[in-house]
Protein backbone atom coordinates (compact mmCIF):
# COMPACT_ATOMS: atom_id res chain seq x y z
CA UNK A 1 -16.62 -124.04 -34.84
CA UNK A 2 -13.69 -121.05 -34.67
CA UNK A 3 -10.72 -121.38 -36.52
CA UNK A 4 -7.68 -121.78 -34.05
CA UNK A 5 -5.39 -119.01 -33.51
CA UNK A 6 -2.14 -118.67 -34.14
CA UNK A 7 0.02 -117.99 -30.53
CA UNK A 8 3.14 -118.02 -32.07
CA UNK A 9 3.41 -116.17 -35.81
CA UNK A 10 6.03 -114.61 -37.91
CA UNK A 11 3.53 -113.77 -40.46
CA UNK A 12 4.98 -110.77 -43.04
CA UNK A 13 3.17 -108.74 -45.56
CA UNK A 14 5.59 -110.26 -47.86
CA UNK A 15 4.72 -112.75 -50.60
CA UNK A 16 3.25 -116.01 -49.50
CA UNK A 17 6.30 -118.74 -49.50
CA UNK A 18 6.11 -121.22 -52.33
CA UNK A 19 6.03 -124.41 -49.20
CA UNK A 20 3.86 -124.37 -46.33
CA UNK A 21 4.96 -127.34 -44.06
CA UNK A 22 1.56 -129.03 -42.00
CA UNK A 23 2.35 -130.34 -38.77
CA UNK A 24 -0.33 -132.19 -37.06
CA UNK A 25 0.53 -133.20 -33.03
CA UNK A 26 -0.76 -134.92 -30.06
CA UNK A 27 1.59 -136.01 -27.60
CA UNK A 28 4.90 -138.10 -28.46
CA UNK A 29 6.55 -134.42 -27.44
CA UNK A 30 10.39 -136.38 -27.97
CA UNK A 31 9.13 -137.69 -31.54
CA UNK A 32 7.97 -134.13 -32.23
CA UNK A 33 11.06 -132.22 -31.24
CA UNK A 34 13.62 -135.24 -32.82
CA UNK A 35 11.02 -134.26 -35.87
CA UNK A 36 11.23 -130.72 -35.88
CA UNK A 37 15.45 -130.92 -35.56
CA UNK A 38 15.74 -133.40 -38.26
CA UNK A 39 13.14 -131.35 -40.46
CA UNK A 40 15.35 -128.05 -39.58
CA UNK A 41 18.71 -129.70 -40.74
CA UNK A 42 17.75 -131.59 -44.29
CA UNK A 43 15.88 -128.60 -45.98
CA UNK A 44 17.98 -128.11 -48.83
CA UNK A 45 19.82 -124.29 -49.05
CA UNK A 46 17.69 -121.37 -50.48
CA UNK A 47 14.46 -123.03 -49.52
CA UNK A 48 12.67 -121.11 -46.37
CA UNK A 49 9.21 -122.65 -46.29
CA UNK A 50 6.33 -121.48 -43.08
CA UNK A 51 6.48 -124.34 -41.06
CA UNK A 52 2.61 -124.91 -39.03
CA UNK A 53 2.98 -127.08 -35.78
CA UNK A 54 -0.58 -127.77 -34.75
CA UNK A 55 -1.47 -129.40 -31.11
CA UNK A 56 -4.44 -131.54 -31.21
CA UNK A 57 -5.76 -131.60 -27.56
CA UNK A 58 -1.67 -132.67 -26.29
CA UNK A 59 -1.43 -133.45 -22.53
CA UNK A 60 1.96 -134.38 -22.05
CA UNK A 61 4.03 -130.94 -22.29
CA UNK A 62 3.67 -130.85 -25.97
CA UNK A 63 1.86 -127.31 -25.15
CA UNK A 64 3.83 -125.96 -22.71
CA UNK A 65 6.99 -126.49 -24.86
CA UNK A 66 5.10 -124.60 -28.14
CA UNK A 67 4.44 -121.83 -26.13
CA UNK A 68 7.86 -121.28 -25.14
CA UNK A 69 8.90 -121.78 -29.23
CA UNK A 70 10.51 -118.83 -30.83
CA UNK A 71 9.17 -118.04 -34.02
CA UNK A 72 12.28 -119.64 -35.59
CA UNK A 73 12.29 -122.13 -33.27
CA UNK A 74 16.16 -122.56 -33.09
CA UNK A 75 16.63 -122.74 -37.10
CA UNK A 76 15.97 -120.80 -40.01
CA UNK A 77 12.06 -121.43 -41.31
CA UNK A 78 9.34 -119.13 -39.86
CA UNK A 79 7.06 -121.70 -37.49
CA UNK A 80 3.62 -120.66 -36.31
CA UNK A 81 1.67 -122.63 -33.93
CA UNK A 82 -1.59 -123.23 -33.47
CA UNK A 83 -3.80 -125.10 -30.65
CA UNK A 84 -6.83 -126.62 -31.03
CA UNK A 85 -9.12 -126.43 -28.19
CA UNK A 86 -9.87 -130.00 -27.78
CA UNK A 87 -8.97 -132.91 -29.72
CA UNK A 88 -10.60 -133.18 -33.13
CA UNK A 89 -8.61 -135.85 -34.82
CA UNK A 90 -6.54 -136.17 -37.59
CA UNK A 91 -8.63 -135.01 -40.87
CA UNK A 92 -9.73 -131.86 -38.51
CA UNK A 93 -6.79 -131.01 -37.60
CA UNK A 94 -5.01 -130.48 -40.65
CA UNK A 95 -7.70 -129.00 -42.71
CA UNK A 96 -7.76 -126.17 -40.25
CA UNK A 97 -3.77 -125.75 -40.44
CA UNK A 98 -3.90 -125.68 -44.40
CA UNK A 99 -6.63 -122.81 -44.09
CA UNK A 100 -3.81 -120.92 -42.04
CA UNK A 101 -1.63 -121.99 -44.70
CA UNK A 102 -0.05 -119.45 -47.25
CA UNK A 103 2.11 -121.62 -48.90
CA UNK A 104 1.17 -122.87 -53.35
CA UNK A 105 2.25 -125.80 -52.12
CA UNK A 106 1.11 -128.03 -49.13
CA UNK A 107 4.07 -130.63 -47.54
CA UNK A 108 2.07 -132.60 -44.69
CA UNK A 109 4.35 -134.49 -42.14
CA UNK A 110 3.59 -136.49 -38.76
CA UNK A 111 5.16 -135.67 -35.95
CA UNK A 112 6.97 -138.71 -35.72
CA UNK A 113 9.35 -138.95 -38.69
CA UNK A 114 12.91 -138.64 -39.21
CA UNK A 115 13.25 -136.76 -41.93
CA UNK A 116 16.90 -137.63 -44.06
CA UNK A 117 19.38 -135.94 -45.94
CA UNK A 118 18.00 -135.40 -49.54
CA UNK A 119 14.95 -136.32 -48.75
CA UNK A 120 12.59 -133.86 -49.95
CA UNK A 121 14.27 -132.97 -53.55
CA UNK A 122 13.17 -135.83 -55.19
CA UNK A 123 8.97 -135.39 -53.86
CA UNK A 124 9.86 -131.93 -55.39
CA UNK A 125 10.95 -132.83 -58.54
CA UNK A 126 8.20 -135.40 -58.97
CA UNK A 127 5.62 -132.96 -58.73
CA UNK A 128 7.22 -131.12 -61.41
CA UNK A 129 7.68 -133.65 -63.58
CA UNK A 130 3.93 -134.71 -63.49
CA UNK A 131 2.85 -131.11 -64.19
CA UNK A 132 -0.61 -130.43 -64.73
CA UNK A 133 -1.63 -133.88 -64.02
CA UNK A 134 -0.12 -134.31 -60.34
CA UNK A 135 -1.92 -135.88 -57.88
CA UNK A 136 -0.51 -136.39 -54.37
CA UNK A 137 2.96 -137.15 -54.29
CA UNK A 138 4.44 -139.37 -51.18
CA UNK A 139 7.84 -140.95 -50.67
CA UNK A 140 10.20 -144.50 -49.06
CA UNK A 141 9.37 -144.44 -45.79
CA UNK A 142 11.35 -147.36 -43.66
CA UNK A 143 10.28 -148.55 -39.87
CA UNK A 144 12.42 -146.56 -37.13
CA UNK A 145 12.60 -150.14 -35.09
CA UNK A 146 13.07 -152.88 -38.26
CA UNK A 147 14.76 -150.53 -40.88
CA UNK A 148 12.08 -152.39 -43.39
CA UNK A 149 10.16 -150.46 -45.82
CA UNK A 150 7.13 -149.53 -44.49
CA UNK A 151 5.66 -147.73 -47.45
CA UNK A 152 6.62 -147.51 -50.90
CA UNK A 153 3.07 -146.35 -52.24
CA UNK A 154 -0.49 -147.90 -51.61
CA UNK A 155 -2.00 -150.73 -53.50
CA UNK A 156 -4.99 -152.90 -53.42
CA UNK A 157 -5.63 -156.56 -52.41
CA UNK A 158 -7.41 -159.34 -53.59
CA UNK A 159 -9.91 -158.84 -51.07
CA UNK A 160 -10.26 -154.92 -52.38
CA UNK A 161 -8.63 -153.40 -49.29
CA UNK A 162 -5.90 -151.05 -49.30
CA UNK A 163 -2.66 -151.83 -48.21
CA UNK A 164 1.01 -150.32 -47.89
CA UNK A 165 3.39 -151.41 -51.02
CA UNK A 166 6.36 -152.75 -48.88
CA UNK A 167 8.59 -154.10 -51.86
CA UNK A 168 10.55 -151.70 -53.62
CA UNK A 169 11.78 -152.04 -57.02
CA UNK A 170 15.40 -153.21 -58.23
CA UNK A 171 18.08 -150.19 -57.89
CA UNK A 172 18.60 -149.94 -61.17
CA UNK A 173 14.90 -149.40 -61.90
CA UNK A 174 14.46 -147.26 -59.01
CA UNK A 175 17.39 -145.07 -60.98
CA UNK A 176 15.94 -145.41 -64.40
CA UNK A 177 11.76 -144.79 -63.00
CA UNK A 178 12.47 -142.30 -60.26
CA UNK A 179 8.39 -141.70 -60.02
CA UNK A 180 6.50 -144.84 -59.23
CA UNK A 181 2.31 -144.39 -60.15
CA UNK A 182 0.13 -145.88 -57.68
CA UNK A 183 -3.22 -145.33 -56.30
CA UNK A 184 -2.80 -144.15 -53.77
CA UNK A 185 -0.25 -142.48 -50.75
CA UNK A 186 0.40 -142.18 -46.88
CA UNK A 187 -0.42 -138.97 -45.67
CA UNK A 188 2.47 -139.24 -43.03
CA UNK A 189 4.59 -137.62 -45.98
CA UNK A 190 2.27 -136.34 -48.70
CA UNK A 191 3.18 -133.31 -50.87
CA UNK A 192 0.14 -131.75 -52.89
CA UNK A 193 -0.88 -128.47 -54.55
CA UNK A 194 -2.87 -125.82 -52.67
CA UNK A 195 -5.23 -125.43 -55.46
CA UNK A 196 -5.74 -129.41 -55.55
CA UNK A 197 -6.46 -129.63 -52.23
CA UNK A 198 -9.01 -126.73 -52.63
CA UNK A 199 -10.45 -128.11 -55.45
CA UNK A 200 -11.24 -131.95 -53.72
CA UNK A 201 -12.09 -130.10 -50.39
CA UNK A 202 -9.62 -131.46 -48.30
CA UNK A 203 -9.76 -134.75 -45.81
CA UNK A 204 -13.43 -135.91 -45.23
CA UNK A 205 -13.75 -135.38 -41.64
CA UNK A 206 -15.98 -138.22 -41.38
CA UNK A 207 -12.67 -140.31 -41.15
CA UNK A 208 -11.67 -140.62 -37.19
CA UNK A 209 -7.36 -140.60 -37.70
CA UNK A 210 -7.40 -143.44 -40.65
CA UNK A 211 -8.61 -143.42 -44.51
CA UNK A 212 -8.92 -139.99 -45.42
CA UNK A 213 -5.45 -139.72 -47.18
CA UNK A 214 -6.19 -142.92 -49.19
CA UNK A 215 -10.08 -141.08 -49.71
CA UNK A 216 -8.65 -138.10 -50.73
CA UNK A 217 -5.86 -139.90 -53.49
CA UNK A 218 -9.30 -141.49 -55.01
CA UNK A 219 -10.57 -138.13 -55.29
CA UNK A 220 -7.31 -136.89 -56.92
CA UNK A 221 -7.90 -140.23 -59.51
CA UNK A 222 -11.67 -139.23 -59.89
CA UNK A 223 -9.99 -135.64 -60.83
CA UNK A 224 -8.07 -137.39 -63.52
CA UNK A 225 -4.74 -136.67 -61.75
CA UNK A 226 -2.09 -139.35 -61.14
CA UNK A 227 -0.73 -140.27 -57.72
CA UNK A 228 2.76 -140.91 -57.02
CA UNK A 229 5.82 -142.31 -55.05
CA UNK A 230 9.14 -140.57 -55.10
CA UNK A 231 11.30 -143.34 -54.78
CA UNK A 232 14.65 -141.13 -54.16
CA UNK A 233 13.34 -139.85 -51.12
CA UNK A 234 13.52 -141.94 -48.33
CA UNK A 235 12.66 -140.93 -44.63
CA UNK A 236 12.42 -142.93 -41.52
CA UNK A 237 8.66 -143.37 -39.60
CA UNK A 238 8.01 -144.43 -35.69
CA UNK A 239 4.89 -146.48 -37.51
CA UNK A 240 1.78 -145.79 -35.68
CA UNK A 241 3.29 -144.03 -32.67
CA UNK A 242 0.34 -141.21 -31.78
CA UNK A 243 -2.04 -142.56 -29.29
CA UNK A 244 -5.63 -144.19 -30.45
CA UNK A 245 -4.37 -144.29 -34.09
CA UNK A 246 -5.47 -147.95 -34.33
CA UNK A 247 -8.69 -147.59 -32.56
CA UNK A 248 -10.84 -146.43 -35.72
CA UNK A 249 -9.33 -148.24 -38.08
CA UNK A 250 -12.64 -150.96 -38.69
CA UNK A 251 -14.88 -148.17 -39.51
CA UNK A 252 -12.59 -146.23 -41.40
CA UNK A 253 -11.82 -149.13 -43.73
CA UNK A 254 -15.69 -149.67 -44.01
CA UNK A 255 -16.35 -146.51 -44.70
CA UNK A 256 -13.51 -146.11 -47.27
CA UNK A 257 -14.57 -149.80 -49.23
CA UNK A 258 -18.39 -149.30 -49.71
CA UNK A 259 -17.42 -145.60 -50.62
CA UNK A 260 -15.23 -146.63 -53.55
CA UNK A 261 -16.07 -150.00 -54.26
CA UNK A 262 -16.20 -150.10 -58.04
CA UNK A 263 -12.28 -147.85 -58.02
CA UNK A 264 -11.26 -150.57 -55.90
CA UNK A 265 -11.88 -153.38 -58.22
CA UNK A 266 -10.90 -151.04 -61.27
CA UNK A 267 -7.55 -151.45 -63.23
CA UNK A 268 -5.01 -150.09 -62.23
CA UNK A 269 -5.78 -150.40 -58.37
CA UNK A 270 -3.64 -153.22 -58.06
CA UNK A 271 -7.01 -155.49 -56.59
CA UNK A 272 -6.39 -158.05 -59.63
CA UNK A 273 -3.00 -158.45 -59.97
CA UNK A 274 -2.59 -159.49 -56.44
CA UNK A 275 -5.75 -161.98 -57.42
CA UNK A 276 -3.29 -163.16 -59.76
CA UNK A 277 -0.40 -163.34 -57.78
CA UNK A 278 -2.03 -165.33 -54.98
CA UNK A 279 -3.40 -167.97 -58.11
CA UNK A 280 0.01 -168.82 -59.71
CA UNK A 281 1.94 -170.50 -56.98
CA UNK A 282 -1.49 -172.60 -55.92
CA UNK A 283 -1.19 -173.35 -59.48
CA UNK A 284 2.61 -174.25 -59.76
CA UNK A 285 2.12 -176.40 -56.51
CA UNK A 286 -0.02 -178.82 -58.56
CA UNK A 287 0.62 -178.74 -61.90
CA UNK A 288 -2.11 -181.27 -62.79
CA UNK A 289 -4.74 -179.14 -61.91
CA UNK A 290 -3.03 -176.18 -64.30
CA UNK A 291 -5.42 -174.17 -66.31
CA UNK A 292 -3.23 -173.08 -69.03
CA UNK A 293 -5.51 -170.33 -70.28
CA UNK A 294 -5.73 -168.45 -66.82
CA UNK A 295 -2.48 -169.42 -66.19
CA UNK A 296 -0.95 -167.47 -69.23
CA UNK A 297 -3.96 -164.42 -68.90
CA UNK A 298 -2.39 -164.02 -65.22
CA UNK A 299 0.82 -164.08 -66.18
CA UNK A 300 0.20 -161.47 -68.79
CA UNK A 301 -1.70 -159.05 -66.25
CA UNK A 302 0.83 -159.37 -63.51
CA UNK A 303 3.15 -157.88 -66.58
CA UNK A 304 0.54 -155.17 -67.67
CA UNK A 305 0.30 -156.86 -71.06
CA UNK A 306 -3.65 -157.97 -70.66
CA UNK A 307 -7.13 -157.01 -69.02
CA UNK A 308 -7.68 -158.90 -65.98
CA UNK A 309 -8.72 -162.41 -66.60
CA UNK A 310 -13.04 -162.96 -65.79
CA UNK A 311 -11.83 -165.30 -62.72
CA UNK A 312 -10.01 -162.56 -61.53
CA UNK A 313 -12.33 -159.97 -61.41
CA UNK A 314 -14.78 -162.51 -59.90
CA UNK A 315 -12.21 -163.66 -57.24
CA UNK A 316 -11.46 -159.82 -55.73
CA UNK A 317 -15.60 -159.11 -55.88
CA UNK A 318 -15.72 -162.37 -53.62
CA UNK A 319 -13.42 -161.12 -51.59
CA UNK A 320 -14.48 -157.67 -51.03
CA UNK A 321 -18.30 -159.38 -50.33
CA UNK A 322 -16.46 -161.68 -47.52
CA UNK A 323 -14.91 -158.09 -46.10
CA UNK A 324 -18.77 -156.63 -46.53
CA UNK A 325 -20.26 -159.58 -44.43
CA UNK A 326 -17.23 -159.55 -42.22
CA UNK A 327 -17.87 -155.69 -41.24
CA UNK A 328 -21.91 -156.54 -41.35
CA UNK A 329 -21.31 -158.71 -38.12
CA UNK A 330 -18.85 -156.48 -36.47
CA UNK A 331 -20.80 -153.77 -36.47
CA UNK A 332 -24.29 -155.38 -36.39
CA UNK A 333 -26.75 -152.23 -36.70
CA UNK A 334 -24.59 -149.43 -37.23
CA UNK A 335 -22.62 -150.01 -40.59
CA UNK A 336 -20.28 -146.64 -41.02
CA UNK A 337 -21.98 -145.02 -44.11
CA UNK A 338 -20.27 -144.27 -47.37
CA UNK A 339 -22.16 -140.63 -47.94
């Protein structure tokens, strides 16, 4: 398949710049352009990344207002745009922006975020701090409609399926641990080295707009690097706006599950702790069924002080086998395969 060309470029023979900014669209032209404004005004001074807008297939003007873009598109960073000829989805989408890409560092946004004041210092700073070993590095990201955190990092449930951390820790922790570890990160604000991103081969394209960000994070973990919230940077999110985001999301958890099963259960992915967490109050509510040694062995794992108790292990491998027999129904004799 070609590579897309650019239609809009303000490509120099001078150095590469140290940010490329990845901008996947389709449709939702207001969210894009409220994007694009807010993105213009919150870049701090003396930092002039390439910004790539990339339409996806758009139908509703989206195109029509790219091509009449200016290379500066009203503000100071360099934008190039490029179309693809039909719509390819998500994963395609971007990996063909970040091979137009110059930047040594990647900075992927959706199109429909409101990006804040100080918002992308602290993702900065965060990959500095982690050096050598970081991973992909996300950020707060509240609902546009509720004002509730949406994302604060990705996490694991009892059942072994990954969800969106929507808790955020105590101020003065968030002031004293800046850089929150997890397993995993939205790509709807995901910062990440070039060379990383080389190295793990991008988003598996077998994901259809859902999965490969949390795929790819594994990867980084299987690369022994460590994934990470900033949790100074906060930036508003119209959750879910593009159209047909939802529509895949079945197969792309299946898919995602059987292809890490065993990292999903592992420690650290958060699977047993929220075992844990679910036990304890059934325990509390009667106290005369208590089991004081799984009781404490929770208790102690919930606080990172002990392995995962046996019953835990064997409660999140339970659930995961319900979520296996669950997706063995749904999809009868076509079960999305894990490669």
């Amino acid at each position: 398949m070609p590579r897309p060309q650019p239609v809009t470029s303000s490509v120099s023979t001078s150095a590469p710049p140290l940010l490329s900014v990845v901008v996947p669209l389709y449709n939702c032209l207001a969210l894009t352009q409220a994007m694009l404004a807010s993105l213009q005004v919150t870049l701090p001074p003396g930092l002039t990344p390439e910004i790539i807008l990339i339409d996806d297939g758009s139908t509703d003007g989206t195109r029509e207002w790219l091509a009449g873009l200016s290379p500066t598109g009203g503000g100071t960073p360099p934008i190039r745009v490029l179309l693809n000829e039909r719509n390819l989805g998500y994963a395609i989408t971007n990996n063909r922006a970040v091979r137009a890409a110059r930047g040594e560092l990647l900075l992927l946004l959706n199109s429909d975020l409101i990006l804040l004041p100080g918002w992308l210092p602290p993702m900065l700073r965060a990959h500095r701090r982690l050096g050598r070993r970081a991973g992909l590095i996300g950020n707060v990201q509240r609902d546009v409609a509720t004002g509730c955190v949406d994302h604060a990092g990705i996490t694991v449930t009892h059942t072994g399926k990954p969800v969106h951390v929507r808790r955020l820790p105590p101020l003065l922790l968030r002031w004293l641990r800046p850089v929150r570890r997890v397993p995993a990160v939205t790509a709807a604000c995901l910062l990440v080295a070039r060379r990383l991103w080389e190295e793990l081969g991008g988003f598996d394209e077998g994901f259809i707009n859902g999965g490969e960000d949390i795929d790819l994070c594994f990867r980084a973990r299987a690369h022994g690097r460590i994934n990470a919230v900033a949790l100074r940077s906060c930036i508003r999110h119209h959750v879910s706006a593009s159209p047909g985001r939802k529509l895949r999301d079945e197969e792309n958890s299946c898919r995602l599950v059987r292809r890490w099963q065993r990292e999903l259960l592992a420690p650290g992915s958060g699977a047993t702790r929220d075992w844990c967490r679910r036990y304890l109050p059934r325990v509390w509510d009667n106290p005369r069924s208590i089991e004081y040694r799984l009781a404490v062995g929770a208790c102690l794992h919930i606080a990172g002080l002990a392995p995962a108790p046996a019953e835990a292990i064997a409660g999140v491998e339970a659930g995961q086998a319900g979520e296996f027999a669950r997706w063995d129904a749904m999809f009868a004799r076509s079960i999305p395969a894990a490669d």
